[in-house]
PDB file of N, CA and C in Angstrom:
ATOM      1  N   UNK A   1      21.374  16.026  -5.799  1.00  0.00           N
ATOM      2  CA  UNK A   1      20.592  16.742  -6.785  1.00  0.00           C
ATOM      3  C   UNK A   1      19.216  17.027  -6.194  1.00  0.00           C
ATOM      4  N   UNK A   2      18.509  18.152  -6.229  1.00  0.00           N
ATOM      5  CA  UNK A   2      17.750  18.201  -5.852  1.00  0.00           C
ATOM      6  C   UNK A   2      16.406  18.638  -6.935  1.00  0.00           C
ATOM      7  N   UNK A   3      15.334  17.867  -6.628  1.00  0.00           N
ATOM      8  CA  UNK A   3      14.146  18.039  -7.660  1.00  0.00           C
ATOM      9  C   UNK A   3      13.187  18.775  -7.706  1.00  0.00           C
ATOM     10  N   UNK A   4      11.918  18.871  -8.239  1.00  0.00           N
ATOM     11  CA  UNK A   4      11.115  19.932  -8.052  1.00  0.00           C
ATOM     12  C   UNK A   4      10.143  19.489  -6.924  1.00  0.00           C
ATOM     13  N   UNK A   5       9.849  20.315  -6.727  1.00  0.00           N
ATOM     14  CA  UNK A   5       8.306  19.567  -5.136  1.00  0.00           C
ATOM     15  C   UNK A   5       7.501  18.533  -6.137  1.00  0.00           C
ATOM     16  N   UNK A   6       6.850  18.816  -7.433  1.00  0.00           N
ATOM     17  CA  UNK A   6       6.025  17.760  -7.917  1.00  0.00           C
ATOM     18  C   UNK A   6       7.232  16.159  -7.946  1.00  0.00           C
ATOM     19  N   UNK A   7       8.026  16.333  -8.225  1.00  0.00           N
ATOM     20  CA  UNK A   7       8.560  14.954  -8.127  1.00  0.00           C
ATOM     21  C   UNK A   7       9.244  14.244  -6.835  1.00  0.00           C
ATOM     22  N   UNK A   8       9.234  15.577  -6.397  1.00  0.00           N
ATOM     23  CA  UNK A   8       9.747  14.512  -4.666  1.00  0.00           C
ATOM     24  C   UNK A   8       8.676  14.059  -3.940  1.00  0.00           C
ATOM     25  N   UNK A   9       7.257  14.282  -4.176  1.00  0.00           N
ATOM     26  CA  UNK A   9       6.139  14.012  -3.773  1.00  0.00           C
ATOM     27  C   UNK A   9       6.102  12.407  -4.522  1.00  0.00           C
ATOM     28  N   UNK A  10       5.635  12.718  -5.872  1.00  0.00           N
ATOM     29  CA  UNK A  10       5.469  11.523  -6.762  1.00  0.00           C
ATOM     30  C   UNK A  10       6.526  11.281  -7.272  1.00  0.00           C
ATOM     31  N   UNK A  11       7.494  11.107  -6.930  1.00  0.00           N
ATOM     32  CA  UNK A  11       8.901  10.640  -7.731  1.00  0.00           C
ATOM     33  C   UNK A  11       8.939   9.138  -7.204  1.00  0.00           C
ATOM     34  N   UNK A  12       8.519   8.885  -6.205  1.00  0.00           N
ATOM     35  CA  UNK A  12       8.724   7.225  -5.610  1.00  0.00           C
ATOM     36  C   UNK A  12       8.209   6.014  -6.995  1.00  0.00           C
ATOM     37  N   UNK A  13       6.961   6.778  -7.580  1.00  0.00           N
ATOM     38  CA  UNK A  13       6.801   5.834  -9.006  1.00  0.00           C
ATOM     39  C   UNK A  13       7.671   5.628 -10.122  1.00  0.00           C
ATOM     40  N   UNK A  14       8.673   6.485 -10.282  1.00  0.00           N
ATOM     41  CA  UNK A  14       9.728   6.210 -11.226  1.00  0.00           C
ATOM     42  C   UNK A  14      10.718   6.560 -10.479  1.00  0.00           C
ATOM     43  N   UNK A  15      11.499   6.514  -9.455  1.00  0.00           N
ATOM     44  CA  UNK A  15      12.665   6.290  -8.985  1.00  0.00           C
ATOM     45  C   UNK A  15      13.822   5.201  -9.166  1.00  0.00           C
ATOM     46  N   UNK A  16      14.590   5.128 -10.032  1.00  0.00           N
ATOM     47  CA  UNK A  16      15.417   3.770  -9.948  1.00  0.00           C
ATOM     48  C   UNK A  16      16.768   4.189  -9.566  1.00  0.00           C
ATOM     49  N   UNK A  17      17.341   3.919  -8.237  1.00  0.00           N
ATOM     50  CA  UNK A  17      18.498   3.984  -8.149  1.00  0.00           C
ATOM     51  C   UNK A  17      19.162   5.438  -7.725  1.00  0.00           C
ATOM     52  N   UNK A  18      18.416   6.497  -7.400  1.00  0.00           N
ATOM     53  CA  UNK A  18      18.573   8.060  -7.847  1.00  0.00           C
ATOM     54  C   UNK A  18      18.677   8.224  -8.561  1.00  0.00           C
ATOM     55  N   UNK A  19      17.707   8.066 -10.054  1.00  0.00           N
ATOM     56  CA  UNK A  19      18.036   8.226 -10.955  1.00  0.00           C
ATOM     57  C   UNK A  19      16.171   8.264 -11.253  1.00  0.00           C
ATOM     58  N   UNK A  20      15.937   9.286 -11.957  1.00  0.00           N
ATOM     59  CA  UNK A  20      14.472   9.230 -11.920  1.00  0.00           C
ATOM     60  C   UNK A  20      14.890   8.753 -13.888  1.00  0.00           C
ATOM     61  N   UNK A  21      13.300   7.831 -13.606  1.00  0.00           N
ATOM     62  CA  UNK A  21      13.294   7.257 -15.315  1.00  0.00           C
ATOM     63  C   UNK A  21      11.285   7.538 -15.763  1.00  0.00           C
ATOM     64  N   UNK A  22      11.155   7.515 -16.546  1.00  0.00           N
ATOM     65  CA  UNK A  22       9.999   8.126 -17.560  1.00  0.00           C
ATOM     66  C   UNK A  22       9.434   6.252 -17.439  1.00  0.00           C
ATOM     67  N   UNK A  23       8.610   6.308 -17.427  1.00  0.00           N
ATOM     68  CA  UNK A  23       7.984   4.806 -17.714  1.00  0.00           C
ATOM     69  C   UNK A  23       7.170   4.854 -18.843  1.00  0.00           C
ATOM     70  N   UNK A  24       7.300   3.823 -19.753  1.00  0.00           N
ATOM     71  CA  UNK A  24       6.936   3.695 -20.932  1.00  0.00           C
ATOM     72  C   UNK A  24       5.612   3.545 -20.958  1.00  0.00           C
ATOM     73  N   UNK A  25       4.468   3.959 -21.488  1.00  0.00           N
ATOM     74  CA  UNK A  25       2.916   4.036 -21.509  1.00  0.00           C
ATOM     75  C   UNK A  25       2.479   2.279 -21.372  1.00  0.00           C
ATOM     76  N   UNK A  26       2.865   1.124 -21.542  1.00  0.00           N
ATOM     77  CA  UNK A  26       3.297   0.016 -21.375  1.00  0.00           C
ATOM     78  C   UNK A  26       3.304  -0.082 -20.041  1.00  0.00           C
ATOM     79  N   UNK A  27       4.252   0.260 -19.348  1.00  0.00           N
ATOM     80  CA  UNK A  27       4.820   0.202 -18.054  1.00  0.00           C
ATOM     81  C   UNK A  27       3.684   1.180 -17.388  1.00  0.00           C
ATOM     82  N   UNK A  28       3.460   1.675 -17.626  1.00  0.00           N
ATOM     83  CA  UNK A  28       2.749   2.634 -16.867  1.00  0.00           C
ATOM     84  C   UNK A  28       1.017   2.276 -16.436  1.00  0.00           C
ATOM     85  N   UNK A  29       1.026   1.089 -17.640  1.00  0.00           N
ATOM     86  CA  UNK A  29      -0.851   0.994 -17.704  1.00  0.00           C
ATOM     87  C   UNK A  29      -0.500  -0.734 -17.045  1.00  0.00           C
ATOM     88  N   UNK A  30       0.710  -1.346 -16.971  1.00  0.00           N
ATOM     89  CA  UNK A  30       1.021  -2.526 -16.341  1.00  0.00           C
ATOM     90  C   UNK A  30       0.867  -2.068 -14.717  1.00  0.00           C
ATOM     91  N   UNK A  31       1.346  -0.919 -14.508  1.00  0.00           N
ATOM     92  CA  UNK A  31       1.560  -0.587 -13.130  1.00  0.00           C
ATOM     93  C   UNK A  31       0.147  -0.446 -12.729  1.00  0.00           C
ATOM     94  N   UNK A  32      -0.323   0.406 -13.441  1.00  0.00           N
ATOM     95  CA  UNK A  32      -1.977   0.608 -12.874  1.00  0.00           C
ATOM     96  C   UNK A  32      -2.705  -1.207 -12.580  1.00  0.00           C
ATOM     97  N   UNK A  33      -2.653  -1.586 -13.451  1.00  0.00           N
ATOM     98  CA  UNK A  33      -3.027  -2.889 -13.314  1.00  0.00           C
ATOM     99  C   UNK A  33      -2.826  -3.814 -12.071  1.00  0.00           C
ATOM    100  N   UNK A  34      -1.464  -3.624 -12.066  1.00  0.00           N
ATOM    101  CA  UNK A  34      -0.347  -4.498 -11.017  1.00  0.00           C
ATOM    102  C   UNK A  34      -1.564  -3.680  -9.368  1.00  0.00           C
ATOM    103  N   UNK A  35      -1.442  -2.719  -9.260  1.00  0.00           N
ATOM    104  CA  UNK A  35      -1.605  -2.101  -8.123  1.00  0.00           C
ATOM    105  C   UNK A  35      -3.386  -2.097  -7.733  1.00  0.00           C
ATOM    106  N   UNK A  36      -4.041  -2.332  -8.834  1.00  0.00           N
ATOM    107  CA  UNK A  36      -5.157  -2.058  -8.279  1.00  0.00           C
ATOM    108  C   UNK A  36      -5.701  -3.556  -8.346  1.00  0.00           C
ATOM    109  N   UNK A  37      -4.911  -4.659  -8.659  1.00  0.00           N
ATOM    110  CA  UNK A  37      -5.206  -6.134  -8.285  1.00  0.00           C
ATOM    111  C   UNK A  37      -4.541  -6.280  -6.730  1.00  0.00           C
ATOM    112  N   UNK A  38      -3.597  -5.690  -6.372  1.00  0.00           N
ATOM    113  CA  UNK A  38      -3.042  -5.460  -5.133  1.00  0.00           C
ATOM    114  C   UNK A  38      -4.016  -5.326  -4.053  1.00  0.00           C
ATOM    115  N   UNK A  39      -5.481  -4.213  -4.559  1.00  0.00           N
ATOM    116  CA  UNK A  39      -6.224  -3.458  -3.768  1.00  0.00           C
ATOM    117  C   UNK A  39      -6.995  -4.434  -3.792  1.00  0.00           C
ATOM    118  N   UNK A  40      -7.180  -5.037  -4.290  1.00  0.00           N
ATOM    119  CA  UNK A  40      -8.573  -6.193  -5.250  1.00  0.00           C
ATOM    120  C   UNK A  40      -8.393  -7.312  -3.768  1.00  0.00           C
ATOM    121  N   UNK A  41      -7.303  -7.713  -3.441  1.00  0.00           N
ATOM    122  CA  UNK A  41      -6.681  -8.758  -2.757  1.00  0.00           C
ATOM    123  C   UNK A  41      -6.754  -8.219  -1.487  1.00  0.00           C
ATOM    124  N   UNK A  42      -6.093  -7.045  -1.133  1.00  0.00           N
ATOM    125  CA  UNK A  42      -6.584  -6.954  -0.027  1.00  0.00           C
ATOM    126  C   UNK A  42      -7.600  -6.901   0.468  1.00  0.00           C
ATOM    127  N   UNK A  43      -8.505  -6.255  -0.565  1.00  0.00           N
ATOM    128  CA  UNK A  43     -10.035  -5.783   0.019  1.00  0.00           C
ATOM    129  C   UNK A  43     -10.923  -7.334   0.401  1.00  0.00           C
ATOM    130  N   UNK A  44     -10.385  -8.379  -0.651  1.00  0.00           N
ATOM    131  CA  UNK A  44     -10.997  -9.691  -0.350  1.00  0.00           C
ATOM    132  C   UNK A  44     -10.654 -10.682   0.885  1.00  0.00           C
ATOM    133  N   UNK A  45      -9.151  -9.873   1.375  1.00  0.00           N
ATOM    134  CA  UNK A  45      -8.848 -10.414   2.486  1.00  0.00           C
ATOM    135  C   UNK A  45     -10.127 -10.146   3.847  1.00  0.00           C
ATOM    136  N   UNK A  46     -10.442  -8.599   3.835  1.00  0.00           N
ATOM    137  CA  UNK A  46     -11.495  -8.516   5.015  1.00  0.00           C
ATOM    138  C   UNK A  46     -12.278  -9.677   5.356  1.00  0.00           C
ATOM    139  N   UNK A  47     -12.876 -10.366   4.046  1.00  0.00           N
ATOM    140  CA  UNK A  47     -13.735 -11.280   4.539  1.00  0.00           C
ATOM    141  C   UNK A  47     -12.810 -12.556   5.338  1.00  0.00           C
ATOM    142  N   UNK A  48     -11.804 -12.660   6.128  1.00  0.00           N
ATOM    143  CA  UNK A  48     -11.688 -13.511   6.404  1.00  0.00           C
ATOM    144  C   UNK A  48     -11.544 -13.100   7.992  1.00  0.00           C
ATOM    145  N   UNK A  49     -12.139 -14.386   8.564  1.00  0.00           N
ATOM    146  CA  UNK A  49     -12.822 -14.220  10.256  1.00  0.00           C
ATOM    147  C   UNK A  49     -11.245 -14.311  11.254  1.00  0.00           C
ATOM    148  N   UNK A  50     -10.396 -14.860  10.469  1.00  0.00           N
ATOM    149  CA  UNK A  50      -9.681 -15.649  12.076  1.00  0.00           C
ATOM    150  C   UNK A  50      -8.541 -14.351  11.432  1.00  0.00           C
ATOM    151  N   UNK A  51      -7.669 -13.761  12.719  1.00  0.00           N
ATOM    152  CA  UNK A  51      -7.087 -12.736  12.272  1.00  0.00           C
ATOM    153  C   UNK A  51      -5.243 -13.101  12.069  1.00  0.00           C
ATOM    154  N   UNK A  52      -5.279 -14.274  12.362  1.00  0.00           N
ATOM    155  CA  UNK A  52      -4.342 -15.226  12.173  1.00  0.00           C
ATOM    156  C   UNK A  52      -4.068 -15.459  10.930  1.00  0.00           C
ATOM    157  N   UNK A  53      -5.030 -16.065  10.799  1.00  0.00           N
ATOM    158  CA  UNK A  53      -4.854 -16.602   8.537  1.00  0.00           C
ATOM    159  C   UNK A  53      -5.000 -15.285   7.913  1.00  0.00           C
ATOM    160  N   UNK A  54      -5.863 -14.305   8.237  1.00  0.00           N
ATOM    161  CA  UNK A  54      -5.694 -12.990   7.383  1.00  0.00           C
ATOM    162  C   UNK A  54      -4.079 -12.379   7.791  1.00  0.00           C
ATOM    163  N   UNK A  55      -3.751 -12.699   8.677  1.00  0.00           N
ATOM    164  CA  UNK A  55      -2.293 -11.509   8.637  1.00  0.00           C
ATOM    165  C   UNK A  55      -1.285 -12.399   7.888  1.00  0.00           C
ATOM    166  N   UNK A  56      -1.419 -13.451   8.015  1.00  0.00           N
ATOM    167  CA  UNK A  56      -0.460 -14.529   7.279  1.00  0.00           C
ATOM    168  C   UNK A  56      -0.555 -14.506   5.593  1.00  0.00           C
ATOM    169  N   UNK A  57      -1.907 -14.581   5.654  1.00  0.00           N
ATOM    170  CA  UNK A  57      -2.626 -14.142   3.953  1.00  0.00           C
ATOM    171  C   UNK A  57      -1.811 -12.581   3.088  1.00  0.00           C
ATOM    172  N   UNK A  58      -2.390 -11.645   3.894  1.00  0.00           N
ATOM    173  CA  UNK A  58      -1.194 -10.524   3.583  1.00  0.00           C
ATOM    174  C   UNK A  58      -0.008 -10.745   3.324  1.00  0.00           C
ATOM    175  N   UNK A  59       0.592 -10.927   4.739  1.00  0.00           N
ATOM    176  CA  UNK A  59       1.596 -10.981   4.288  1.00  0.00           C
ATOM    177  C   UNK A  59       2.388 -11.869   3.789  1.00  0.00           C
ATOM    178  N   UNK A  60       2.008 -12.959   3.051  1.00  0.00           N
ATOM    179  CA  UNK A  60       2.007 -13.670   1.905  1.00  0.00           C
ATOM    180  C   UNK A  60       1.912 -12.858   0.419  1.00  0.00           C
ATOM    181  N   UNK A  61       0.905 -12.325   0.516  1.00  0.00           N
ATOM    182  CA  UNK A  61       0.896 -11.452  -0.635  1.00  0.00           C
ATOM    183  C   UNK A  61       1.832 -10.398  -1.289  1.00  0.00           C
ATOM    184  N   UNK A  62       1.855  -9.078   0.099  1.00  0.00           N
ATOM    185  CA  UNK A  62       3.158  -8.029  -0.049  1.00  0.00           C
ATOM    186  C   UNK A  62       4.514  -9.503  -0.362  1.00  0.00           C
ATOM    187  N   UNK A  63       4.895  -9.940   0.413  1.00  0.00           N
ATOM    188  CA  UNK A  63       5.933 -10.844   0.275  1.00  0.00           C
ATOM    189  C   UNK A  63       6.205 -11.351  -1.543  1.00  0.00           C
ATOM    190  N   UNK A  64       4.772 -11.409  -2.069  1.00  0.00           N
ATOM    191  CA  UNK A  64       4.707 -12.283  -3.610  1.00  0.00           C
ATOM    192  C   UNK A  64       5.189 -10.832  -4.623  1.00  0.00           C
ATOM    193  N   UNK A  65       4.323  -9.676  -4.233  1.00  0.00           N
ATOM    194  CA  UNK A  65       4.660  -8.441  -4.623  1.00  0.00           C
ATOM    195  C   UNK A  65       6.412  -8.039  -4.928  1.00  0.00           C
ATOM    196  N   UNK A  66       6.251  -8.165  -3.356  1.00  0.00           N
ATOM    197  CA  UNK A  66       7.873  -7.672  -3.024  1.00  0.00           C
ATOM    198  C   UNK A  66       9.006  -8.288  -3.810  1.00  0.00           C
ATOM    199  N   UNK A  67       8.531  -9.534  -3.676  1.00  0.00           N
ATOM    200  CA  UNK A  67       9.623 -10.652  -4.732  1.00  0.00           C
ATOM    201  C   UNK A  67       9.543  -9.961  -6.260  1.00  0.00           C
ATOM    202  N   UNK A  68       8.814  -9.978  -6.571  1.00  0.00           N
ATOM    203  CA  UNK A  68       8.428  -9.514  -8.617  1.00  0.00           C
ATOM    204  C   UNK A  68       8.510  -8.208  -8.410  1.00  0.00           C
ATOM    205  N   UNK A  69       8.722  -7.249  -7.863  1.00  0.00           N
ATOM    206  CA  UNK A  69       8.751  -6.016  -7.770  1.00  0.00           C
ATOM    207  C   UNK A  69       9.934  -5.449  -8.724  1.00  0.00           C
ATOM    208  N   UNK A  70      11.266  -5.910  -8.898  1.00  0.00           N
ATOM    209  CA  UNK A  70      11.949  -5.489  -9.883  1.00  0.00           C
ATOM    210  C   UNK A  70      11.674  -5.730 -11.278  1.00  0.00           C
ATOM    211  N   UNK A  71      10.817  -6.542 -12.039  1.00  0.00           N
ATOM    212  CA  UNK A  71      10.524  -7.478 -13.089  1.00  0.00           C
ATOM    213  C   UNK A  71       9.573  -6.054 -13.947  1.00  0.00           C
ATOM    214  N   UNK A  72      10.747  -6.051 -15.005  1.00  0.00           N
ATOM    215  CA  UNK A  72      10.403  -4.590 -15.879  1.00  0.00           C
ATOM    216  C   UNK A  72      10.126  -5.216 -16.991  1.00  0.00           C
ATOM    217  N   UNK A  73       9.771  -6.494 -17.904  1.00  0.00           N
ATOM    218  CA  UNK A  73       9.607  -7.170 -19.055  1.00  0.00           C
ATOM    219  C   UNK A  73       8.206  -7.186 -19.030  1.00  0.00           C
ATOM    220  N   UNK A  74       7.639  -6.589 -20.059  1.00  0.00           N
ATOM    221  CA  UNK A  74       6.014  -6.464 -20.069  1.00  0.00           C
ATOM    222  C   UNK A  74       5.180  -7.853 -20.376  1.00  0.00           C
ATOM    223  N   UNK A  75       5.835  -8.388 -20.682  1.00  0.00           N
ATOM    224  CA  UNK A  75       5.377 -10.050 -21.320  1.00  0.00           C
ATOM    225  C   UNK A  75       5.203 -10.694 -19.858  1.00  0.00           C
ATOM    226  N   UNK A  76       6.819 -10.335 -19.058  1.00  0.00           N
ATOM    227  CA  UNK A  76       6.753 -11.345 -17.944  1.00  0.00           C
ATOM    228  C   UNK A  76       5.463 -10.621 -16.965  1.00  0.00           C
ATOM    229  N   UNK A  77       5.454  -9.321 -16.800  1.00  0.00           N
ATOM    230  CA  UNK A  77       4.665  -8.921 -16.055  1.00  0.00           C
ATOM    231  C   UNK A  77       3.133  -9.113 -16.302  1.00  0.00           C
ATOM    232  N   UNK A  78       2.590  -8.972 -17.793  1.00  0.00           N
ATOM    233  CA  UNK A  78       1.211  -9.914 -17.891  1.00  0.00           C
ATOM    234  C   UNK A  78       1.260 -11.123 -17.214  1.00  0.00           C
ATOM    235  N   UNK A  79       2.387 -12.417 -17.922  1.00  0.00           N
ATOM    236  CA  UNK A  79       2.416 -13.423 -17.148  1.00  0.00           C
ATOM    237  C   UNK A  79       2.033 -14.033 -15.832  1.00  0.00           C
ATOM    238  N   UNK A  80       2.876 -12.661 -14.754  1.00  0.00           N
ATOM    239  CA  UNK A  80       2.195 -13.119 -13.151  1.00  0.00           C
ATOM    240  C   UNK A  80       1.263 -12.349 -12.907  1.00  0.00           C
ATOM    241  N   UNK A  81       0.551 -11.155 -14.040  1.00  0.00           N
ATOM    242  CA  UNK A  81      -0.658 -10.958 -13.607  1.00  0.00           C
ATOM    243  C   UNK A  81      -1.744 -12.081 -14.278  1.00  0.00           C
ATOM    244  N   UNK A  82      -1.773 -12.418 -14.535  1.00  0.00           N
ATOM    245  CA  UNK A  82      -2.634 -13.607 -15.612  1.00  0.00           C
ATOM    246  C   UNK A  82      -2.659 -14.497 -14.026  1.00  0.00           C
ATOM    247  N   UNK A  83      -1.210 -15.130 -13.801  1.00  0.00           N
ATOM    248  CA  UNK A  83      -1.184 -16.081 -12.665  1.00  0.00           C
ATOM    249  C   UNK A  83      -1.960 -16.162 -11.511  1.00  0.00           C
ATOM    250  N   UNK A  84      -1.509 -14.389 -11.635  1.00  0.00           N
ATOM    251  CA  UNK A  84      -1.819 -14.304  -9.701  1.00  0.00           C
ATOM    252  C   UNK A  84      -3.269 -14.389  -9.959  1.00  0.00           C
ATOM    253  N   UNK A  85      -4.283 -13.373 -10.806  1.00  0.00           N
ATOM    254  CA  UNK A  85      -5.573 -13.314 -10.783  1.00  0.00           C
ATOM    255  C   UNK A  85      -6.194 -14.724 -10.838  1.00  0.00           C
ATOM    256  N   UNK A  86      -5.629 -15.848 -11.528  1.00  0.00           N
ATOM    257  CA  UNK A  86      -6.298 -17.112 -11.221  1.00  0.00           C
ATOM    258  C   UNK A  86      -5.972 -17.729 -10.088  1.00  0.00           C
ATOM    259  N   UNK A  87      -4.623 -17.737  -9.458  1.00  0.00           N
ATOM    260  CA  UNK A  87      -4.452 -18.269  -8.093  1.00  0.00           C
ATOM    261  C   UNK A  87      -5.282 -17.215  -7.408  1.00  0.00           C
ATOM    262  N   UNK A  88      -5.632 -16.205  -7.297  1.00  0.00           N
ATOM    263  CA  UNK A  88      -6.680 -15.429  -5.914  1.00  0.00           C
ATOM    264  C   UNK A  88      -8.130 -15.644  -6.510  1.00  0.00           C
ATOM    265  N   UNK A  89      -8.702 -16.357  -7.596  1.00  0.00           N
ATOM    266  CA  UNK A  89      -9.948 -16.586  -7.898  1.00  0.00           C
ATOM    267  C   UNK A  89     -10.207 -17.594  -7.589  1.00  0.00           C
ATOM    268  N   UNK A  90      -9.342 -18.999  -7.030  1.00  0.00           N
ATOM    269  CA  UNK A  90      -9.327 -20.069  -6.989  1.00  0.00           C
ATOM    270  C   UNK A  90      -9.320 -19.860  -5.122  1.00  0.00           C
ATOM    271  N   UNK A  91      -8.517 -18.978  -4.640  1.00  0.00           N
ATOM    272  CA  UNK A  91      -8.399 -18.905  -3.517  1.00  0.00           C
ATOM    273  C   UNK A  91      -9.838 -18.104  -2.879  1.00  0.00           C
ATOM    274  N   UNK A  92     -10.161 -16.997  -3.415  1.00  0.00           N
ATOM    275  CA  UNK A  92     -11.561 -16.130  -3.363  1.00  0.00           C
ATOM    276  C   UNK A  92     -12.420 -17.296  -2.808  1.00  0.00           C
ATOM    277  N   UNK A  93     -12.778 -18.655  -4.188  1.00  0.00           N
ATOM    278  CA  UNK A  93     -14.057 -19.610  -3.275  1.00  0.00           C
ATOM    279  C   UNK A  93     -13.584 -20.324  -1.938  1.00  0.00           C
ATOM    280  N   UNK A  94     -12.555 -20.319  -1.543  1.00  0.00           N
ATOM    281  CA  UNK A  94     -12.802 -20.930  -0.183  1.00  0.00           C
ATOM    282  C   UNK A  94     -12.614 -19.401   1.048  1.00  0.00           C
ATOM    283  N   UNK A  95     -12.188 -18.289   0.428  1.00  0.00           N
ATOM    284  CA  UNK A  95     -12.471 -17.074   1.505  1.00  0.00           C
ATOM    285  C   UNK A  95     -14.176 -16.774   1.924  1.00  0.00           C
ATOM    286  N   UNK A  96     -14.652 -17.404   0.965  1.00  0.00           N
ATOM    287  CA  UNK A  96     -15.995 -16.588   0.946  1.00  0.00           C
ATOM    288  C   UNK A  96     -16.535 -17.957   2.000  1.00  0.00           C
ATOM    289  N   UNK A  97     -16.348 -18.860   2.109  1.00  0.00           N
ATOM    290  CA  UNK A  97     -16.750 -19.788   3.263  1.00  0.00           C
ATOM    291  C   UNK A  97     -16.288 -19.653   4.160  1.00  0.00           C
ATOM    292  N   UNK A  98     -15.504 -19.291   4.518  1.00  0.00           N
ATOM    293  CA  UNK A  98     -14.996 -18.963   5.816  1.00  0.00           C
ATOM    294  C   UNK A  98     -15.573 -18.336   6.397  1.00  0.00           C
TER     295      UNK A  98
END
């Protein structure tokens, strides 16, 4: 099947399966959320000196992403955003010494 240019560009945000799906205004303001704590994390990674623990740090992170990445329940998805933002605020005070 083939789609219009606007969605084969941006179709990767609602793609499930070949099957393009509408995301619920819910889903949609979870995603914004989800992604720009994503950015939040990386950007806090810079501050770290040894390039060892930062690549490990990453990719720790994509890895935490990657895992919850199917998880479409809006309850559960507050849940590990609630989580994660206190595990990387807890983690934040010892980046900033480093």
């Amino acid at each position: 099947m083939k789609y219009p240019a606007f969605l084969r560009i941006r179709g990767y945000a609602t793609r499930r399966r070949g099957k393009l799906n509408a995301l619920s205004l819910d889903h949609f303001l979870q995603r914004a959320r989800v992604l720009s704590f994503y950015r939040t994390i990386l950007r806090g990674t810079r501050q770290i000196q040894d390039p060892r623990t930062k690549s490990e740090t990453r990719k720790f992170v994509r890895d935490e992403f990657e895992r919850h990445r199917g998880v479409t329940d809006i309850s559960h998805i507050r849940y590990l955003l609630s989580t994660g933002k206190t595990e990387w605020e807890s983690m934040e005070r010892y980046i900033g010494g480093m």
